[in-house]
N, C-alpha and C. Protein backbone atom coordinates (compact mmCIF):
# COMPACT_ATOMS: atom_id res chain seq x y z
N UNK A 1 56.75 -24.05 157.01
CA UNK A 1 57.21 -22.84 157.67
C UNK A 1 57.80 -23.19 159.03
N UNK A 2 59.27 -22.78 159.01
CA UNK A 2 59.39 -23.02 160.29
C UNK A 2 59.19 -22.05 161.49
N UNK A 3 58.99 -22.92 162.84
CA UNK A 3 58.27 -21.73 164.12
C UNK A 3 59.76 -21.28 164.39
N UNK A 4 59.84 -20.29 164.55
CA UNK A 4 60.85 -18.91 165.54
C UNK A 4 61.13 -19.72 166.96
N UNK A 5 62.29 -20.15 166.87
CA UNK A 5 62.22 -20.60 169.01
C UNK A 5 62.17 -19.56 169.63
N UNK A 6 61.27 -19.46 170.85
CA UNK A 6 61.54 -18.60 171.75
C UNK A 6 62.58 -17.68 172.87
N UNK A 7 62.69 -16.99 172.82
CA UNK A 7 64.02 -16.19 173.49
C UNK A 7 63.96 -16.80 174.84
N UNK A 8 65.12 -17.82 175.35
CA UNK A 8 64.97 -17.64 176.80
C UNK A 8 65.92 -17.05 177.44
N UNK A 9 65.73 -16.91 179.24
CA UNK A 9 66.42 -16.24 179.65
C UNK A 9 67.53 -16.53 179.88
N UNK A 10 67.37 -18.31 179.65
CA UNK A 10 69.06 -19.33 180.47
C UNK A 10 68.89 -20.30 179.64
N UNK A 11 70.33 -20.66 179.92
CA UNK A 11 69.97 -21.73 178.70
C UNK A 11 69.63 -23.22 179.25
N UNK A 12 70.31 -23.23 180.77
CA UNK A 12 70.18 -24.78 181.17
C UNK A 12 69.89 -24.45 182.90
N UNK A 13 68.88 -24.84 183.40
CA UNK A 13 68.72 -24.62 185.10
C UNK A 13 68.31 -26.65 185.38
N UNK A 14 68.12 -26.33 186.66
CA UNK A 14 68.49 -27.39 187.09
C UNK A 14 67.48 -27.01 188.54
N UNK A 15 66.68 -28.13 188.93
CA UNK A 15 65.59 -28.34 189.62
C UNK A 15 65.57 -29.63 190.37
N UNK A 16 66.21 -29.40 191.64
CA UNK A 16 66.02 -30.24 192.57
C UNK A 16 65.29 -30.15 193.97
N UNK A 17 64.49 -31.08 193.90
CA UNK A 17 63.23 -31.40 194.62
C UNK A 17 63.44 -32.72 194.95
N UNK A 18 63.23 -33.45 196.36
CA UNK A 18 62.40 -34.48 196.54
C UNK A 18 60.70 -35.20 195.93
N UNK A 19 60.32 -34.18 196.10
CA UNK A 19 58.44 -33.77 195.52
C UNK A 19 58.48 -33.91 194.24
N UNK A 20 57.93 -34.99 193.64
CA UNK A 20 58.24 -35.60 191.99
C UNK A 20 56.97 -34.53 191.53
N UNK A 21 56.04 -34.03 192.10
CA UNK A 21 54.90 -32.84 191.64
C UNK A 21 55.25 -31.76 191.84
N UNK A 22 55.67 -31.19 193.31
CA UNK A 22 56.83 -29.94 193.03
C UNK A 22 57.60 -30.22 191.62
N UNK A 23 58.61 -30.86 191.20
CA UNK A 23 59.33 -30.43 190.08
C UNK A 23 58.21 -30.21 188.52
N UNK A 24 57.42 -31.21 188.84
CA UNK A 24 56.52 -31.34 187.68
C UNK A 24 55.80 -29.53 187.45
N UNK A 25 55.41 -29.44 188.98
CA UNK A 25 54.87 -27.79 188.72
C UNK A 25 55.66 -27.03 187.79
N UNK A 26 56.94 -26.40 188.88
CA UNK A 26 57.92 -26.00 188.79
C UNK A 26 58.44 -26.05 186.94
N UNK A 27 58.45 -27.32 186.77
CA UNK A 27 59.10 -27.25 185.25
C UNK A 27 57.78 -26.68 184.52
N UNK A 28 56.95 -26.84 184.83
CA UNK A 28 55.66 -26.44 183.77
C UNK A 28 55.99 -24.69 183.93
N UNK A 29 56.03 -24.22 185.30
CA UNK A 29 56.37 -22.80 185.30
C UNK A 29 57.21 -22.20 184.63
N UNK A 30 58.74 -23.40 184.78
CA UNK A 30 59.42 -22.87 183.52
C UNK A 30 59.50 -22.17 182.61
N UNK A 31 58.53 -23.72 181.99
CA UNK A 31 58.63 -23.54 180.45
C UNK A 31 57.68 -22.88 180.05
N UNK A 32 56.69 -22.60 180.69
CA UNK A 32 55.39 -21.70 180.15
C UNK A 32 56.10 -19.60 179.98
N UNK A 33 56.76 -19.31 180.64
CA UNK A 33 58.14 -18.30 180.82
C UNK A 33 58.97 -18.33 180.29
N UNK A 34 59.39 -19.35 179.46
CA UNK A 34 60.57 -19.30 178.96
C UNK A 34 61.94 -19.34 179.15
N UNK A 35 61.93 -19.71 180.70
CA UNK A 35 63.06 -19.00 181.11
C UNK A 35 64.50 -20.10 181.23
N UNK A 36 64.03 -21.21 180.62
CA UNK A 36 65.50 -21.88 180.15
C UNK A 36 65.04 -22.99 179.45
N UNK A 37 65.82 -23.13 178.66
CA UNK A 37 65.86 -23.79 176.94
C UNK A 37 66.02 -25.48 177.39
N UNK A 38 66.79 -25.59 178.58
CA UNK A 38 66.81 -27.08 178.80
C UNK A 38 66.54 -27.02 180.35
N UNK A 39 65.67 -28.32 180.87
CA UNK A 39 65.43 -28.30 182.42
C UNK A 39 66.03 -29.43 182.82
N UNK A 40 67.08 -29.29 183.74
CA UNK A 40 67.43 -30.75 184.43
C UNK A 40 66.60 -31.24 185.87
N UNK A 41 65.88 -32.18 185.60
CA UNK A 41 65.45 -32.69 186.87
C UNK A 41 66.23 -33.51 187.74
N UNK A 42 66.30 -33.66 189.11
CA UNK A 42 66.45 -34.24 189.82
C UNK A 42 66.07 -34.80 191.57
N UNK A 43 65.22 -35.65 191.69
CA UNK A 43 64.74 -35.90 192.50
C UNK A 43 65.52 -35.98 193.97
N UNK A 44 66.96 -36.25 193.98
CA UNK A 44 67.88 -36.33 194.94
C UNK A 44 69.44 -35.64 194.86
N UNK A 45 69.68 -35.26 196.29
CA UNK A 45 70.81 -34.26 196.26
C UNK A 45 72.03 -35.24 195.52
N UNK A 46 72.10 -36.07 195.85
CA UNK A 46 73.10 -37.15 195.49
C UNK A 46 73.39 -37.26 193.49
N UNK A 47 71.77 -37.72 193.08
CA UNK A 47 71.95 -37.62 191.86
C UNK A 47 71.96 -36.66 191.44
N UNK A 48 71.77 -35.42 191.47
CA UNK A 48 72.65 -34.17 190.83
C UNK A 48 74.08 -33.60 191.44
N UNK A 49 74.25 -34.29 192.50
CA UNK A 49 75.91 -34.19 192.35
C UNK A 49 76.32 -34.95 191.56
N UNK A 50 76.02 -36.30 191.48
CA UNK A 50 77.09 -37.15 190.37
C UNK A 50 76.87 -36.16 189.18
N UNK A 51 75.36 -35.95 188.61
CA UNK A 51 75.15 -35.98 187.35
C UNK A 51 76.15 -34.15 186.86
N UNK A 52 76.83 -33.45 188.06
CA UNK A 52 77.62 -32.47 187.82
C UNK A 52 79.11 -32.71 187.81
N UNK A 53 78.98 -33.74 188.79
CA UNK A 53 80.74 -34.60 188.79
C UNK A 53 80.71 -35.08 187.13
N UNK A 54 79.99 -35.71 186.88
CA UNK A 54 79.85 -36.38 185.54
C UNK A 54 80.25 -35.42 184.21
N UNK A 55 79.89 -33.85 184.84
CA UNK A 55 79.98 -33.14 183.11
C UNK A 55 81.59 -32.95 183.62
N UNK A 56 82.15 -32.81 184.78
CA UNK A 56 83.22 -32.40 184.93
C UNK A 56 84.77 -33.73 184.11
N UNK A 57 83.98 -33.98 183.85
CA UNK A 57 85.27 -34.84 183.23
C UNK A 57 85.75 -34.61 181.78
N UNK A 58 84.99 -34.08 181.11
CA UNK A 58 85.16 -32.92 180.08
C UNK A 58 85.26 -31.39 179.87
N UNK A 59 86.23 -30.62 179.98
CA UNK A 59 85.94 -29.52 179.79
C UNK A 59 84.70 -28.74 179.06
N UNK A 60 84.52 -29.40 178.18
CA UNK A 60 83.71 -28.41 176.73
C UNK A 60 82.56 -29.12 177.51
N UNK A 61 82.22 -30.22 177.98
CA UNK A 61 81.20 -30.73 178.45
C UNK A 61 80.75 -29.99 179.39
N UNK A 62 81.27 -29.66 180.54
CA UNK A 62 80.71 -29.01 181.67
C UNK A 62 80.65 -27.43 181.52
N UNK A 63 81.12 -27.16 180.51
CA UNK A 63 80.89 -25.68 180.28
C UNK A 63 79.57 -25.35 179.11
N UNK A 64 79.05 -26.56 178.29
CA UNK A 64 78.31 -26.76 177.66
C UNK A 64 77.48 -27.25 178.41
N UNK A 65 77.24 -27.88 179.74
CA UNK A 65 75.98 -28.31 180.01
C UNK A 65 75.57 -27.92 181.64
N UNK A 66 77.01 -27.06 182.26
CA UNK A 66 76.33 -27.22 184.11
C UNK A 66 75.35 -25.96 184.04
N UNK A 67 74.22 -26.18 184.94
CA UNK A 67 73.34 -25.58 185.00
C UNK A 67 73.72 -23.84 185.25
N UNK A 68 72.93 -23.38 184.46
CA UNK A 68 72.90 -21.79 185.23
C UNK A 68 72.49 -21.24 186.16
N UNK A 69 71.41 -21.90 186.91
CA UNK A 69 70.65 -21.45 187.85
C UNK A 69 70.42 -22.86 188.61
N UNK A 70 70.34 -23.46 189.52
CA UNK A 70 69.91 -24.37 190.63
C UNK A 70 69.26 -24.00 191.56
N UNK A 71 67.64 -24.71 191.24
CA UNK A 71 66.67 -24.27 192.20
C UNK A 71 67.00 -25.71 193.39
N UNK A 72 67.17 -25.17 194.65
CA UNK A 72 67.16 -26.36 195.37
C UNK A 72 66.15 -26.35 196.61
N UNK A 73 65.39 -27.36 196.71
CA UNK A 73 64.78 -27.45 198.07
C UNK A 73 65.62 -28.37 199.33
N UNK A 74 65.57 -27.18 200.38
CA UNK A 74 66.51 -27.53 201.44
C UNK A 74 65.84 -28.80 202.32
N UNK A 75 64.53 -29.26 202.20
CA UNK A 75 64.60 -30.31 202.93
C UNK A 75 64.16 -31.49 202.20
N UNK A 76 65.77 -32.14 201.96
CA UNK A 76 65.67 -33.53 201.55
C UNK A 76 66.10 -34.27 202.52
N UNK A 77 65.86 -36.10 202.16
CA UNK A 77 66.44 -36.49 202.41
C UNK A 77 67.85 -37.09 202.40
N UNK A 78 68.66 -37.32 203.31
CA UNK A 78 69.74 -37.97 203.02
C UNK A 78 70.89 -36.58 203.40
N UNK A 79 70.53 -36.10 202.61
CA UNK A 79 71.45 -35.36 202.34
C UNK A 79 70.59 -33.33 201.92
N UNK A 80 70.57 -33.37 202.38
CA UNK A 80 70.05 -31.82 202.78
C UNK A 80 70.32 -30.62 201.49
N UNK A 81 69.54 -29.38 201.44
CA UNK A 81 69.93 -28.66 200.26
C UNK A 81 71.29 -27.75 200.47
N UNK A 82 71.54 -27.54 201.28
CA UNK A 82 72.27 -26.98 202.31
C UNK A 82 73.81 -28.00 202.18
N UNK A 83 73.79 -28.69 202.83
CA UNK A 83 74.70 -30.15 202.26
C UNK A 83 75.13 -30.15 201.03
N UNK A 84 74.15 -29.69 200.05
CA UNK A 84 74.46 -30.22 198.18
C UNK A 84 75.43 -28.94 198.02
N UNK A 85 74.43 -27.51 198.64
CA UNK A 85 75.48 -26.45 198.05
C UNK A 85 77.36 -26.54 198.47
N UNK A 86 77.23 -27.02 199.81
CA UNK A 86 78.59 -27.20 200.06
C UNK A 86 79.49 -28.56 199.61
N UNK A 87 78.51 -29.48 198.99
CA UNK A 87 79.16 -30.39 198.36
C UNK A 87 79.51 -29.81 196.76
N UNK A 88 78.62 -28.86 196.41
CA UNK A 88 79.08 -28.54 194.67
C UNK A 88 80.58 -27.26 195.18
N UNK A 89 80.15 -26.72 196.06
CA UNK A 89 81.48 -25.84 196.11
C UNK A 89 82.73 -26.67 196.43
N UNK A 90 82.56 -27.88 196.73
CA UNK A 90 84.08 -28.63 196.59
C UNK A 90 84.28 -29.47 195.17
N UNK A 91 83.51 -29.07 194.32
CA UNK A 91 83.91 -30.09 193.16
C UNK A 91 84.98 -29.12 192.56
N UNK A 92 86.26 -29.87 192.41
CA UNK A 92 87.41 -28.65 191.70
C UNK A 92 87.23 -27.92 190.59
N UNK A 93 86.25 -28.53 189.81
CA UNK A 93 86.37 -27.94 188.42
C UNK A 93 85.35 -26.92 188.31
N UNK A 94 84.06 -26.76 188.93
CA UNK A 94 83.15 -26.43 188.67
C UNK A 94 83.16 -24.95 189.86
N UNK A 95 83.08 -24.14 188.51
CA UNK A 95 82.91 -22.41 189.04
C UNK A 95 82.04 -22.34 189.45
N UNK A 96 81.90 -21.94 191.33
CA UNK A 96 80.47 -21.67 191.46
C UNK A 96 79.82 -20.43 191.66
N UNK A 97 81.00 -19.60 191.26
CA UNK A 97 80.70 -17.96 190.42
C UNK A 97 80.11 -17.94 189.98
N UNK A 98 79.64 -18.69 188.92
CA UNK A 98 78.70 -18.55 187.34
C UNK A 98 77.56 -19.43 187.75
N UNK A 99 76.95 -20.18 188.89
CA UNK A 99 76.03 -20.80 189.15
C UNK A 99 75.08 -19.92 189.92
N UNK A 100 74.01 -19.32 189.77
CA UNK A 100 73.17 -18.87 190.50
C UNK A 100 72.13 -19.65 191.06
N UNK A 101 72.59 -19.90 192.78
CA UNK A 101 71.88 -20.85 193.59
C UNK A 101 70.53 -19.98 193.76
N UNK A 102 69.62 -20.87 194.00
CA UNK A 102 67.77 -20.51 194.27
C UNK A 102 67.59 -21.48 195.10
N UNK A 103 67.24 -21.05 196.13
CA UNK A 103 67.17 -22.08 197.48
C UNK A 103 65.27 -21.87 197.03
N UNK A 104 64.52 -22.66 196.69
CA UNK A 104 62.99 -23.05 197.04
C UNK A 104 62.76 -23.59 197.99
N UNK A 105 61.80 -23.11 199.07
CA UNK A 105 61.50 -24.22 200.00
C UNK A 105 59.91 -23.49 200.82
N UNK A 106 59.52 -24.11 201.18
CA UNK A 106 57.82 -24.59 201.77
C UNK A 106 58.46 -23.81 203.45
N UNK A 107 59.74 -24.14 204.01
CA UNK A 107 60.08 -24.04 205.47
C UNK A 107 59.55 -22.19 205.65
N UNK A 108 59.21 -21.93 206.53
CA UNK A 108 58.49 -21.08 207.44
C UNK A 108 59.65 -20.79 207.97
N UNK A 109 60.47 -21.31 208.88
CA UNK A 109 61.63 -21.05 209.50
C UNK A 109 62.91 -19.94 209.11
N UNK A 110 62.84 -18.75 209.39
CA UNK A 110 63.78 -17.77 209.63
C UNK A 110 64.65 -18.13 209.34
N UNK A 111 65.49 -18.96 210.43
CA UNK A 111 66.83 -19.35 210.03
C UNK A 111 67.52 -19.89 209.25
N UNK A 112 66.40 -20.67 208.36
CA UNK A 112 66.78 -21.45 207.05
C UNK A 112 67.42 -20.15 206.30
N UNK A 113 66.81 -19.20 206.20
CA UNK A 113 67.22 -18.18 205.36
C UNK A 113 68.37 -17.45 205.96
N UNK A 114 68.57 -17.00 207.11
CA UNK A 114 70.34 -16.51 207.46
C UNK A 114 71.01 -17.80 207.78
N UNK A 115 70.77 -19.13 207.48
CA UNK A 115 71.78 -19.81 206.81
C UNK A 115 72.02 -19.68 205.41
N UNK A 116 71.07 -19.92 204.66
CA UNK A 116 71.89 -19.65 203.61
C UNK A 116 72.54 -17.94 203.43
N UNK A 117 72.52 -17.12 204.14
CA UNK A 117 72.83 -16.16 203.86
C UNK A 117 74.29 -16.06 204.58
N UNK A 118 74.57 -16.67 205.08
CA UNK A 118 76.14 -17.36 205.54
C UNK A 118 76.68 -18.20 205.17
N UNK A 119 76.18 -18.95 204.26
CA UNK A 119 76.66 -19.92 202.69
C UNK A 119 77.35 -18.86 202.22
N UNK A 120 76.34 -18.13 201.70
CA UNK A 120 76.74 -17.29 200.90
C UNK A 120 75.27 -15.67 200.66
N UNK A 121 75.76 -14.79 200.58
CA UNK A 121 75.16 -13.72 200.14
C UNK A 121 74.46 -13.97 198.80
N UNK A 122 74.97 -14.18 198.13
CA UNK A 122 74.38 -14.24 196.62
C UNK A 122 73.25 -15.63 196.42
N UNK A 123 73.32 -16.59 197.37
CA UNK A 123 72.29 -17.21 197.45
C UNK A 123 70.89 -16.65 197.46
N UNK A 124 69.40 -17.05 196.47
CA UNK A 124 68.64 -16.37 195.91
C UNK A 124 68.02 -17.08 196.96
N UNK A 125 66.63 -16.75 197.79
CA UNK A 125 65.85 -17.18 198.95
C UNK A 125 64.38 -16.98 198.39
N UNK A 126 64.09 -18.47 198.35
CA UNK A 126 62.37 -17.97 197.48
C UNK A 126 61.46 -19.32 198.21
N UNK A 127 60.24 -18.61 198.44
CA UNK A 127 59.24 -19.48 199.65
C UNK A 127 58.53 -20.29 198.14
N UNK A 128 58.16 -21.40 198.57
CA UNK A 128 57.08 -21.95 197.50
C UNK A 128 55.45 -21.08 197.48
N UNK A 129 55.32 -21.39 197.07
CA UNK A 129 54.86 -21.82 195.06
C UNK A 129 55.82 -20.56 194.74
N UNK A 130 56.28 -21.41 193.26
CA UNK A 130 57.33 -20.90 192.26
C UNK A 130 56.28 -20.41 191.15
N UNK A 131 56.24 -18.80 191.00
CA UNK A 131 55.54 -17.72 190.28
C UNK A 131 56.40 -17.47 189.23
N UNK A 132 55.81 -17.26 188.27
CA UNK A 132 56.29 -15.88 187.11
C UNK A 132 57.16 -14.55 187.72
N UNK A 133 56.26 -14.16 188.63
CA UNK A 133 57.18 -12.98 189.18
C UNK A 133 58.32 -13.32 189.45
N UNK A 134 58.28 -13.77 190.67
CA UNK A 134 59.66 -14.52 191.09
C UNK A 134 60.87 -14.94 190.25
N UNK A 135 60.56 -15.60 188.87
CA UNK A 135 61.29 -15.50 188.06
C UNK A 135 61.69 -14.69 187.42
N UNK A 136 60.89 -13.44 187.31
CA UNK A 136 60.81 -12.45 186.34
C UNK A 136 61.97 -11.63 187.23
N UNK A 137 62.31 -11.68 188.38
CA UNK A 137 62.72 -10.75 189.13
C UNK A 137 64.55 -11.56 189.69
N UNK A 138 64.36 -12.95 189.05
CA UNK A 138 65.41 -12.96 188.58
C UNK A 138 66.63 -12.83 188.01
């Protein structure tokens, strides 16, 4: 007999963290919700830019695989969460209409949040720990 897959809400998000246990949470929250069918991890801002430069060299590819949602935590190293969003809004190919950014982050700090709200408005602003609700209200 085969099992019924579960309805999710997205089909592909994308989870970047420095914190190799943050993402580990985080994906367990996921998937226990349902709320996307494939999880991309990535530990650094850098390797999920390539790994989005990378779908862009195929059309059917990057429309088949760039994330729907990008949870990002704004304090990395190297290269900042803040940094990544304005590095994905210069990749030519990649609509960042259809990407719904989720800034995660631990920071206390006010201003983290009316920066990203001068990124952009539609940037999603969510304090850690990553809940059910929170997603649900997604």
């Amino acid at each position: 007999m085969k099992t019924k897959e579960p309805k999710y809400k997205f089909g592909k998000v994308m989870l970047l963290d420095d914190n190799e246990l943050d993402n580990f949470i985080n994906q367990k929250i996921l998937e226990s919700v349902h709320f996307a069918k494939n999880i991309y991890v990535n530990t650094s801002t850098q390797s999920a830019i390539e790994f989005i430069r990378n779908l862009t060299v195929a059309p059917e590819l990057l429309s088949k695989s760039l994330p729907e949602v990008i949870f990002i935590d704004i304090n990395m190293p190297i290269i900042d969460g803040f940094q990544f969003i304005t590095l994905l809004k210069e990749i030519p190919s990649v609509n960042i209409d259809v990407v719904k950014l989720v800034i995660l982050t631990s920071s206390l700090d006010e201003r983290d949040e009316e920066k990203a709200k001068t990124i952009s408005e539609d940037i999603v602003f969510l304090r850690k720990p990553l809940t059910g609700a929170m997603l649900a209200a997604l």
